[in-house]
Protein backbone atom coordinates (compact mmCIF):
# COMPACT_ATOMS: atom_id res chain seq x y z
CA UNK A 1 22.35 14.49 9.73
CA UNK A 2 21.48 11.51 7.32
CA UNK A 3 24.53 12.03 5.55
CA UNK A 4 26.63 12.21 9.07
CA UNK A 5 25.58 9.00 9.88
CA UNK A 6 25.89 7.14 6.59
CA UNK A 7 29.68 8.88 6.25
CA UNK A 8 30.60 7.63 9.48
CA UNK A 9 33.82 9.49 9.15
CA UNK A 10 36.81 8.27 10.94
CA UNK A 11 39.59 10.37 12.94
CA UNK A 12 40.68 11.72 10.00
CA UNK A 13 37.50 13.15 8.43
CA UNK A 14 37.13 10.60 5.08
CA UNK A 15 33.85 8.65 5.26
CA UNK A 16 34.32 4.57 6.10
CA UNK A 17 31.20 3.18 4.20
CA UNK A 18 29.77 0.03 5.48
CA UNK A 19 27.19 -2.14 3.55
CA UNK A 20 24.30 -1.51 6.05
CA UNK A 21 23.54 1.15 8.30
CA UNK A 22 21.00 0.87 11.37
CA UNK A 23 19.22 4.30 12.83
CA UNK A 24 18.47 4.22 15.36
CA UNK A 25 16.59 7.02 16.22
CA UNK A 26 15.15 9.73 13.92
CA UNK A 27 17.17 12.11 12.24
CA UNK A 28 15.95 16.23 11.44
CA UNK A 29 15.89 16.37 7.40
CA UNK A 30 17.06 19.36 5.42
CA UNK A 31 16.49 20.89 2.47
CA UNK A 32 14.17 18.83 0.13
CA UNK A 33 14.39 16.42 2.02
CA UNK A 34 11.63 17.54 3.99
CA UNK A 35 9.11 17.77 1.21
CA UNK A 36 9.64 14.10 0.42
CA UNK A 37 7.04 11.31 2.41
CA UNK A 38 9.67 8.38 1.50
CA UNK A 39 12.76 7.99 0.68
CA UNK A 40 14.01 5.13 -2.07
CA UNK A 41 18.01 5.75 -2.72
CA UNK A 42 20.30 8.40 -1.74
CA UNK A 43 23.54 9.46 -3.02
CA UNK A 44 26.05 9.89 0.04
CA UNK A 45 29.05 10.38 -2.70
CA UNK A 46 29.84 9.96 -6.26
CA UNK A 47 29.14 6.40 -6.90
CA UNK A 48 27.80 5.68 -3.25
CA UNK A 49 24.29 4.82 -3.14
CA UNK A 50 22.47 3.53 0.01
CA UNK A 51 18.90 1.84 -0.35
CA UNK A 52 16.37 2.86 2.24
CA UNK A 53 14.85 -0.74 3.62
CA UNK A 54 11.60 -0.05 5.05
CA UNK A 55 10.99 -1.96 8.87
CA UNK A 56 8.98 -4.64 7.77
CA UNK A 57 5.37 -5.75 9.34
CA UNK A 58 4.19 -2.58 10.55
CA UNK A 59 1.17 -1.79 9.00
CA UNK A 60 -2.48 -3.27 8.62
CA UNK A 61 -3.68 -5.40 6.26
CA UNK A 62 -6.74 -3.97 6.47
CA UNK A 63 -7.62 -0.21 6.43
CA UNK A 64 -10.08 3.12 5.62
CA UNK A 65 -10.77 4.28 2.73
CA UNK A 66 -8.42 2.34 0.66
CA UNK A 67 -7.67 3.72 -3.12
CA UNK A 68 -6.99 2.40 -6.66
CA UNK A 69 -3.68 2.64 -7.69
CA UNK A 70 -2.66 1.81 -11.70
CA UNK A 71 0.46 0.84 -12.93
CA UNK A 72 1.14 3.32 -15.78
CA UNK A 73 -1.61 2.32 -18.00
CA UNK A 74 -5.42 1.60 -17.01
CA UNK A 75 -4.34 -1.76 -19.09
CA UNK A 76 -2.02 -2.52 -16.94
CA UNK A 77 -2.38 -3.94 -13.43
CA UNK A 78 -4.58 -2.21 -10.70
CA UNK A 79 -4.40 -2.29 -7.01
CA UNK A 80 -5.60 -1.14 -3.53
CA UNK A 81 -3.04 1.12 -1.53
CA UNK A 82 -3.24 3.15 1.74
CA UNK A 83 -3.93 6.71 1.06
CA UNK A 84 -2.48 7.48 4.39
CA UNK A 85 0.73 5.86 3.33
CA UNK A 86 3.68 6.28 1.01
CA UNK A 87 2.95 4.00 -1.86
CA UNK A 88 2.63 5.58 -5.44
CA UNK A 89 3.24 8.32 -7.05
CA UNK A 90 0.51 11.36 -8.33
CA UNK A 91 -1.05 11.09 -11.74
CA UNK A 92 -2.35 14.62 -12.75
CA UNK A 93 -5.49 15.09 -15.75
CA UNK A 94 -6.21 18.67 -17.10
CA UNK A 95 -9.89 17.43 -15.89
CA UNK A 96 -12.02 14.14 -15.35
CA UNK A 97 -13.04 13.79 -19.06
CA UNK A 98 -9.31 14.25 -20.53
CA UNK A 99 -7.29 11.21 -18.80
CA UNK A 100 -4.09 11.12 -20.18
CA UNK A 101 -2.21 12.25 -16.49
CA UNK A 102 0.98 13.85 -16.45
CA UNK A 103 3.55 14.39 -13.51
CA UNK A 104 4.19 17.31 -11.59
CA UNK A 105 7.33 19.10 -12.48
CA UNK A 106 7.82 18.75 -8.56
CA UNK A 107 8.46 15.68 -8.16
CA UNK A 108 11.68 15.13 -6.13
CA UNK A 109 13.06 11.57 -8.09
CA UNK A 110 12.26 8.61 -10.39
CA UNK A 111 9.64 6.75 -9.46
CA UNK A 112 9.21 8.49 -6.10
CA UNK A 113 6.07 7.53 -3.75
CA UNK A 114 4.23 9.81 -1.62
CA UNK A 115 1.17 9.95 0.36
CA UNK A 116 -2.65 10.68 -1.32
CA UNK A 117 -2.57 14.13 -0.14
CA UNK A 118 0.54 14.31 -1.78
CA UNK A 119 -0.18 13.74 -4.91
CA UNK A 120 -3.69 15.94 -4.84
CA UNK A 121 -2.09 18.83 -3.33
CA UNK A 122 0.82 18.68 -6.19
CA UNK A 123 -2.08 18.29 -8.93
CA UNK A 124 -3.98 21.23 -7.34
CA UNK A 125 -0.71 23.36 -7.84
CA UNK A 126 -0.57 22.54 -11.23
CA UNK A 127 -4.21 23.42 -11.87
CA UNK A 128 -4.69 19.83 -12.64
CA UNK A 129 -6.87 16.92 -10.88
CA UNK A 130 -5.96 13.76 -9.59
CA UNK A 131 -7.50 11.68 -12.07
CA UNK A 132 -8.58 7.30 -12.69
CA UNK A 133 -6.24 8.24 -16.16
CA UNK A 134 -5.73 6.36 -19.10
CA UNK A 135 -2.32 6.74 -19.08
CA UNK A 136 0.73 9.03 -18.74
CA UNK A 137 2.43 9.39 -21.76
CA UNK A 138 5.13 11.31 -21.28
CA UNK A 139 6.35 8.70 -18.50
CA UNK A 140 9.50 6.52 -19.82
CA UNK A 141 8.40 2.84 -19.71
CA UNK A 142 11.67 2.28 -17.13
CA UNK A 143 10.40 4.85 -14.76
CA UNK A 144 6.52 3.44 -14.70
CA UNK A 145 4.89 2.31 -11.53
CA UNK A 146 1.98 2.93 -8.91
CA UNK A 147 -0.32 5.67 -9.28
CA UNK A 148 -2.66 7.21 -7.16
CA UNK A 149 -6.43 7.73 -9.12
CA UNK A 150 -9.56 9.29 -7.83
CA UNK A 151 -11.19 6.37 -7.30
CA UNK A 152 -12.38 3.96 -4.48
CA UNK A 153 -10.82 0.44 -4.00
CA UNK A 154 -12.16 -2.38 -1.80
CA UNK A 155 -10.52 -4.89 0.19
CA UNK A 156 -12.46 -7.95 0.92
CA UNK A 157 -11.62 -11.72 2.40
CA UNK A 158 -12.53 -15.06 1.27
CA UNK A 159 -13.23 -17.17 3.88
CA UNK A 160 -12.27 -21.12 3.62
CA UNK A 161 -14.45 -23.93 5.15
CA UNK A 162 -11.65 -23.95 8.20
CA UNK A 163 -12.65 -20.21 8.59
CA UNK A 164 -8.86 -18.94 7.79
CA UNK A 165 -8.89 -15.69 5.43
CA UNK A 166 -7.37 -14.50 2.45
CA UNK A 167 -6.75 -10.90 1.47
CA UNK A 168 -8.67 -10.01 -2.42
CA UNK A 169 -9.07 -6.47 -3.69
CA UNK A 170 -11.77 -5.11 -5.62
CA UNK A 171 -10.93 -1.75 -7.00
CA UNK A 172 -13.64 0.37 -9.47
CA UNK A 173 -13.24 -0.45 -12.82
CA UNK A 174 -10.19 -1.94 -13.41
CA UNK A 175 -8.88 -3.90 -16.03
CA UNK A 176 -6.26 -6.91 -14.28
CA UNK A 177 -5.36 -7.86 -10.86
CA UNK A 178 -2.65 -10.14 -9.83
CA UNK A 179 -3.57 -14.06 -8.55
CA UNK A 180 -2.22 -12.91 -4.74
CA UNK A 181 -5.08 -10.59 -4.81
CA UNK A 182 -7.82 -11.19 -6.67
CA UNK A 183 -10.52 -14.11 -5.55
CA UNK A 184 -8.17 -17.00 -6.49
CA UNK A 185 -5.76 -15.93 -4.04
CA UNK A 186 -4.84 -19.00 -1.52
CA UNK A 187 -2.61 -16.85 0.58
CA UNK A 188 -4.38 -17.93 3.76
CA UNK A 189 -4.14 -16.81 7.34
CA UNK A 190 -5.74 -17.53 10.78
CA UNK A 191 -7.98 -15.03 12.49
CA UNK A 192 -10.34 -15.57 15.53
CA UNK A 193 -14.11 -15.45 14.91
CA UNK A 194 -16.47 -14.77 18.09
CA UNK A 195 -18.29 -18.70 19.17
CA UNK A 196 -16.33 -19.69 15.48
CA UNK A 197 -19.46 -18.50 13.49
CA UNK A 198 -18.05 -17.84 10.12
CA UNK A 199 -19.59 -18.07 6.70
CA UNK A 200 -19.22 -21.35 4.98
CA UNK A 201 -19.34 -22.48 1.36
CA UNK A 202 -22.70 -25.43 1.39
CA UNK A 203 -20.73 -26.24 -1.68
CA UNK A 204 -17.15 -27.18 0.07
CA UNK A 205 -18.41 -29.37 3.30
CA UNK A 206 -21.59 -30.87 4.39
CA UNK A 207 -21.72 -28.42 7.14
CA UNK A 208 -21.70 -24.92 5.28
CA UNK A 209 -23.91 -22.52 5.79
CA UNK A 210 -24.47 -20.98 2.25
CA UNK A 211 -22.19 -18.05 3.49
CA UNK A 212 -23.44 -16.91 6.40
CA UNK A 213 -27.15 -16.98 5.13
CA UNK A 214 -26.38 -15.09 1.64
CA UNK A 215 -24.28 -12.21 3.93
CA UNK A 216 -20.98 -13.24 1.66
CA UNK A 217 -21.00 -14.24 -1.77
CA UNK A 218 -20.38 -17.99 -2.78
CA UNK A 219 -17.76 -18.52 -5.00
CA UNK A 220 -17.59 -21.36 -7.92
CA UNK A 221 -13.71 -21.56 -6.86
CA UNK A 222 -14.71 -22.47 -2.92
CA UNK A 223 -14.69 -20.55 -0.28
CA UNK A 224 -17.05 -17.63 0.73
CA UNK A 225 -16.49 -13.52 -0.17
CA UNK A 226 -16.92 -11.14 2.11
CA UNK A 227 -17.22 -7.48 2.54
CA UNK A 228 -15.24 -6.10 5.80
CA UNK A 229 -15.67 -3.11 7.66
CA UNK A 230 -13.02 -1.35 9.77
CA UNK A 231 -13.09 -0.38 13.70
CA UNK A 232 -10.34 0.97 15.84
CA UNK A 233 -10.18 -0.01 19.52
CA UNK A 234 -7.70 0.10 22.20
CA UNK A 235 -7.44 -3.50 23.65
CA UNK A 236 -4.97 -1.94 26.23
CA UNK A 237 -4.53 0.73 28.33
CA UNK A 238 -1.57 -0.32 30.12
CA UNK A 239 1.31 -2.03 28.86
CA UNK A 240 2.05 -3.23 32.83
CA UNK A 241 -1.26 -4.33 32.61
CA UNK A 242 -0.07 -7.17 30.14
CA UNK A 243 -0.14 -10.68 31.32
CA UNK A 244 1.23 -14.10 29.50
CA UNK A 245 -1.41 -14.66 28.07
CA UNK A 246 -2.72 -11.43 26.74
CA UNK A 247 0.82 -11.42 24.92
């Protein structure tokens, strides 16, 4: 079906490629296709390659359970991911004191991403563990990228004196985080606070309140860092129900 609708074959049967194609609903896989949680690039043809562009802004910044990811090399860059999503690849260790990883010989492409359970299940068949590795060796420098690990990763905010937040992650044990998500990150955004009682710096403004009492942690740089905590509510139970301004 995928390849149906990226032919789009005309009256005569020969595909007519165009540079972007919308679908617009979903489409049954086949094959291995099914055993991959993302796509990155397929091959329609010889020499015809079409780029899978996720939708953009639907997902959460903010999310259970999150989980370290490394970049190749525990001296490279670390991160926080979604376990529940698509976003690195497995990293497999003979055990948790021998952490140079491997990949599984199953993986479907280069540099493929798939889902935490993923990547355990496909170290499990191996006889392997997922593993917070050193690094993977026998992975070519050109084909490096996320990594799932076994280890917990924590997203916190800092909180500026006009109560907008910024996103920094705190994974265990890791050796470099970019600027856009560490605790110099100035990637600021609104959110609503109950009566507008948010922590405050005493250091940035005459009218802080060291942090909330001491709940967040004052940093040298401004702003206050907090720990968050994730809840899941319905806020509606009817989308009829919707007025203007609950839109």
């Amino acid at each position: 079906p995928l390849k149906t609708s990226l032919c789009n074959a005309g009256s005569d049967g020969k595909c007519q490629f165009t540079n972007k194609v919308v679908l617009t609903s979903s489409l049954n896989c086949s094959g291995l296709e099914c055993e991959a949680d993302t796509l990155r690039v397929v091959e329609v043809a010889e020499g015809i390659h079409y780029e899978y562009v996720r939708p953009a802004c639907v997902e959460q910044a903010f999310y259970s359970n999150p989980k370290k990811v490394i970049f190749k090399t525990r001296s490279s860059d670390s991160s926080c991911a979604n376990p529940l999503l698509p976003h690195a690849a497995e990293a497999c260790c003979p055990s948790s004191t021998e952490l140079n990883a491997v990949r599984s010989p199953d993986y479907l492409y280069d540099v493929e991403r798939v889902l935490a359970s993923t990547a355990n299940a496909r170290c499990q068949d191996m006889g392997y563990i997922s593993c917070d590795f050193n690094d993977i060796p026998s992975l070519a420098w050109h084909k490096r990228g996320y990594h799932w690990t076994s280890d917990s990763c924590k997203i916190q905010v800092k909180v500026n004196e006009v109560g907008q937040v910024a996103i920094v992650y705190k994974p265990n044990n890791y050796a470099f985080l970019h600027p856009h998500i560490d605790d110099a990150n100035r990637n600021f955004f609104k959110v609503y606070w109950n009566s507008d009682d948010y922590p405050i710096n005493s250091n940035d403004v005459s009218y802080g309140n060291d942090c909330g009492n001491g709940i967040c942690e004052a940093l040298p740089s401004g702003g206050c860092l907090c720990d968050t905590q994730i809840s899941s509510n319905r806020v509606f139970k009817r989308i009829d129900d919707l007025g203007v301004d609950a839109v």
